[in-house]
C-alpha atoms as a PDB file:
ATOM      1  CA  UNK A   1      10.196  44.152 -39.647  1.00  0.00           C
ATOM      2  CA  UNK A   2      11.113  46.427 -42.288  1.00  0.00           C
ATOM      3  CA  UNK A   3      14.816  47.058 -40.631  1.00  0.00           C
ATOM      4  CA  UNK A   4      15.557  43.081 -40.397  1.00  0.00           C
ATOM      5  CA  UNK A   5      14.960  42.484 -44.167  1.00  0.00           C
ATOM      6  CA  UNK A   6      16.895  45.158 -45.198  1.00  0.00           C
ATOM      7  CA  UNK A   7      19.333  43.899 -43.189  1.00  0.00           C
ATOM      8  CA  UNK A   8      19.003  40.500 -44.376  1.00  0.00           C
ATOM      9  CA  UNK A   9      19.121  41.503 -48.018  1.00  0.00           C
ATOM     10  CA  UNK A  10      22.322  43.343 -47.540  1.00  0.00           C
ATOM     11  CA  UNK A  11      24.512  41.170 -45.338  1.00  0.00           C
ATOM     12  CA  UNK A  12      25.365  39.235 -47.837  1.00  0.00           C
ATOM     13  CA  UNK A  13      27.038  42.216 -49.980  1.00  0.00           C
ATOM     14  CA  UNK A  14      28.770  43.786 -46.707  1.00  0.00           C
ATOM     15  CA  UNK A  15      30.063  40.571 -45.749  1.00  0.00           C
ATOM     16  CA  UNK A  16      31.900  39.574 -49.067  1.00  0.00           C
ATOM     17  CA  UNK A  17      33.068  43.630 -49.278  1.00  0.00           C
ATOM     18  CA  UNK A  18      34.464  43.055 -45.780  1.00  0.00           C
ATOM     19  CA  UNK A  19      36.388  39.787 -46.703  1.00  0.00           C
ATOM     20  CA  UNK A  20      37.962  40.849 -49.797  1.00  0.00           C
ATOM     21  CA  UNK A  21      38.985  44.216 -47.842  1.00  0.00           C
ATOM     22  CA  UNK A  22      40.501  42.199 -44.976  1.00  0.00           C
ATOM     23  CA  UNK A  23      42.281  39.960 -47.671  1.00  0.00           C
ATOM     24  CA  UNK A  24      43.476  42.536 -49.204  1.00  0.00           C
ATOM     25  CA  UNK A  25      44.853  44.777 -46.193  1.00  0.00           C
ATOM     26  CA  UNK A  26      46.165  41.704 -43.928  1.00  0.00           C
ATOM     27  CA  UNK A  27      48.916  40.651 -45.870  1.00  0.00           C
ATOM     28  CA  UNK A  28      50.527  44.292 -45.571  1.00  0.00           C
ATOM     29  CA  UNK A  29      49.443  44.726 -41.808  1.00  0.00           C
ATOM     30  CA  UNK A  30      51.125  41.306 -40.852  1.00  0.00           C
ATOM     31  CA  UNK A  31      53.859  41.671 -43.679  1.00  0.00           C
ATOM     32  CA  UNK A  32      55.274  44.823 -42.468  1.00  0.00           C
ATOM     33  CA  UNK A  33      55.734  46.147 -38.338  1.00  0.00           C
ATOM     34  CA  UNK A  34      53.017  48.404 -37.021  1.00  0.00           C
ATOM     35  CA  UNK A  35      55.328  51.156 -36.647  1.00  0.00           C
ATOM     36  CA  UNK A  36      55.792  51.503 -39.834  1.00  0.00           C
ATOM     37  CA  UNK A  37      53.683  53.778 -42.320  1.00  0.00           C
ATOM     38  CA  UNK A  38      51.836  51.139 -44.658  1.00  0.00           C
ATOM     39  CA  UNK A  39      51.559  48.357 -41.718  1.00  0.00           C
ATOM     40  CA  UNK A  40      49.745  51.288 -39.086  1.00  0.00           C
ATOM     41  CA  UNK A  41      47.797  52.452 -42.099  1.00  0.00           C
ATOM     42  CA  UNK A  42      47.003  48.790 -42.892  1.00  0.00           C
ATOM     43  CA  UNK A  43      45.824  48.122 -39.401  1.00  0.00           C
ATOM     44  CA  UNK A  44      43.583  50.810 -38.653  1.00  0.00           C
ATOM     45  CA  UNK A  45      41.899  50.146 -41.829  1.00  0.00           C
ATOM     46  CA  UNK A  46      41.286  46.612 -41.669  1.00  0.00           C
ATOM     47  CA  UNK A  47      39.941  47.365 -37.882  1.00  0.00           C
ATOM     48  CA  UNK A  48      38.050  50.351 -39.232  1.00  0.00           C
ATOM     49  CA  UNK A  49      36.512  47.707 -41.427  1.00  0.00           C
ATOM     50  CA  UNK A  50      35.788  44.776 -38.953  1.00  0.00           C
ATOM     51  CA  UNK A  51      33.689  47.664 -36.683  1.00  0.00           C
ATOM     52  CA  UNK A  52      32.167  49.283 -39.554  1.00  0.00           C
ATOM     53  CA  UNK A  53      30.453  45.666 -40.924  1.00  0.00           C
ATOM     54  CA  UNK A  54      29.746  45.359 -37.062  1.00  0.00           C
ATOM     55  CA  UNK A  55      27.865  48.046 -36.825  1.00  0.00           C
ATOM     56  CA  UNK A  56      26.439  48.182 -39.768  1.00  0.00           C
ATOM     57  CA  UNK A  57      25.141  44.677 -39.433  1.00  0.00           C
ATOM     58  CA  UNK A  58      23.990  44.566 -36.127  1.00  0.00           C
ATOM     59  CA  UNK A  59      24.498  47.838 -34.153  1.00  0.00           C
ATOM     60  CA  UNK A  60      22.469  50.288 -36.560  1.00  0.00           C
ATOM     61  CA  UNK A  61      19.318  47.660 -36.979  1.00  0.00           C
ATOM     62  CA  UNK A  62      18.952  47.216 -33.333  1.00  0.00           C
ATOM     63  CA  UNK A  63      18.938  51.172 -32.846  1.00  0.00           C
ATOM     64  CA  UNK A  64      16.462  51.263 -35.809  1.00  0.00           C
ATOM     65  CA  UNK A  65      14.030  48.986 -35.006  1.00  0.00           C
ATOM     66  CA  UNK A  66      12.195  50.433 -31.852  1.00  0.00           C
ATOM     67  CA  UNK A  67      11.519  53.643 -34.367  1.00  0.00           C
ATOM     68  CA  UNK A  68       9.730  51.404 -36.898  1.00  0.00           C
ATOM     69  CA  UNK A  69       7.431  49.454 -34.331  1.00  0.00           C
ATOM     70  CA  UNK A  70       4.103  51.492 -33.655  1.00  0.00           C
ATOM     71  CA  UNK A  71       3.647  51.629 -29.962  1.00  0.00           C
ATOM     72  CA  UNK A  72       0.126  53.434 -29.984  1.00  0.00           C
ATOM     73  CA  UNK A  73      -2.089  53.522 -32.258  1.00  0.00           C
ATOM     74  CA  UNK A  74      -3.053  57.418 -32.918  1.00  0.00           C
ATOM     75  CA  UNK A  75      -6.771  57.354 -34.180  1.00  0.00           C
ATOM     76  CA  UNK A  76      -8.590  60.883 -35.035  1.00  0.00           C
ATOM     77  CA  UNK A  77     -11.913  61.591 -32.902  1.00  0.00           C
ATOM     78  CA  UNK A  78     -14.991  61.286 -35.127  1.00  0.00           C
ATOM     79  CA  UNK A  79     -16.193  64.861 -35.984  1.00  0.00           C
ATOM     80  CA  UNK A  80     -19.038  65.556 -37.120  1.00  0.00           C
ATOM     81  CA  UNK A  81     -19.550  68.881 -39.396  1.00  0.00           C
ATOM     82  CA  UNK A  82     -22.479  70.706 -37.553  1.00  0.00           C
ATOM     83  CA  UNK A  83     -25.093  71.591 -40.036  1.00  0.00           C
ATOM     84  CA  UNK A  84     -25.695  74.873 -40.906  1.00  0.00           C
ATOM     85  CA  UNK A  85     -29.486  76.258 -40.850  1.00  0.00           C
ATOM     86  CA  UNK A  86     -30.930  78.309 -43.753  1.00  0.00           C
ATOM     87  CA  UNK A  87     -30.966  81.805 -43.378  1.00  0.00           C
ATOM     88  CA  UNK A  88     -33.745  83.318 -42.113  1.00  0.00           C
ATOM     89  CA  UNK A  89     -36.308  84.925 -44.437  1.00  0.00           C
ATOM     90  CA  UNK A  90     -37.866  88.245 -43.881  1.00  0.00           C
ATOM     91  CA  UNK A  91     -41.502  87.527 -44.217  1.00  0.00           C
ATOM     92  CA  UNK A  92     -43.027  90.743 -46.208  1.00  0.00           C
END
């Protein structure tokens, strides 16, 4: 649950990044034709943009989250250290 607060904590900042980005870029990509320079260039940013905060936001969680969920729980055997026996003595 790691991923979806993350997430959480940072849509906020990605979504107002993404709407002053599209504010700023439609007003060229309408204002001029697309086969001009600026209005392509405008364009292909601002869709850039709208599938960047799409994947960002939804797209990279979802692939994220089935690697943070344990799915087995990996214990170690119990091993026990065998004990050594004292060295034999030479009896005189």
């Amino acid at each position: 649950m790691r991923v979806v607060g993350a997430a959480r904590d940072r849509s906020g900042m990605i979504v107002l990044i993404t709407a002053t980005t599209m504010a700023s870029l439609i007003p060229l990509a309408v204002g001029d034709a697309t086969d001009t320079l600026f209005g392509s260039i405008a364009l292909a940013t601002a869709g850039g943009t709208l599938f960047g905060t799409i994947g960002a936001m939804w797209v990279l969680p979802l692939m994220l989250m089935p690697l943070t969920r344990p799915r087995f729980h990996f214990r170690l055997p119990k091993f026990r250290i065998p004990k050594i026996p004292a060295p034999f003595r030479k009896r005189s």
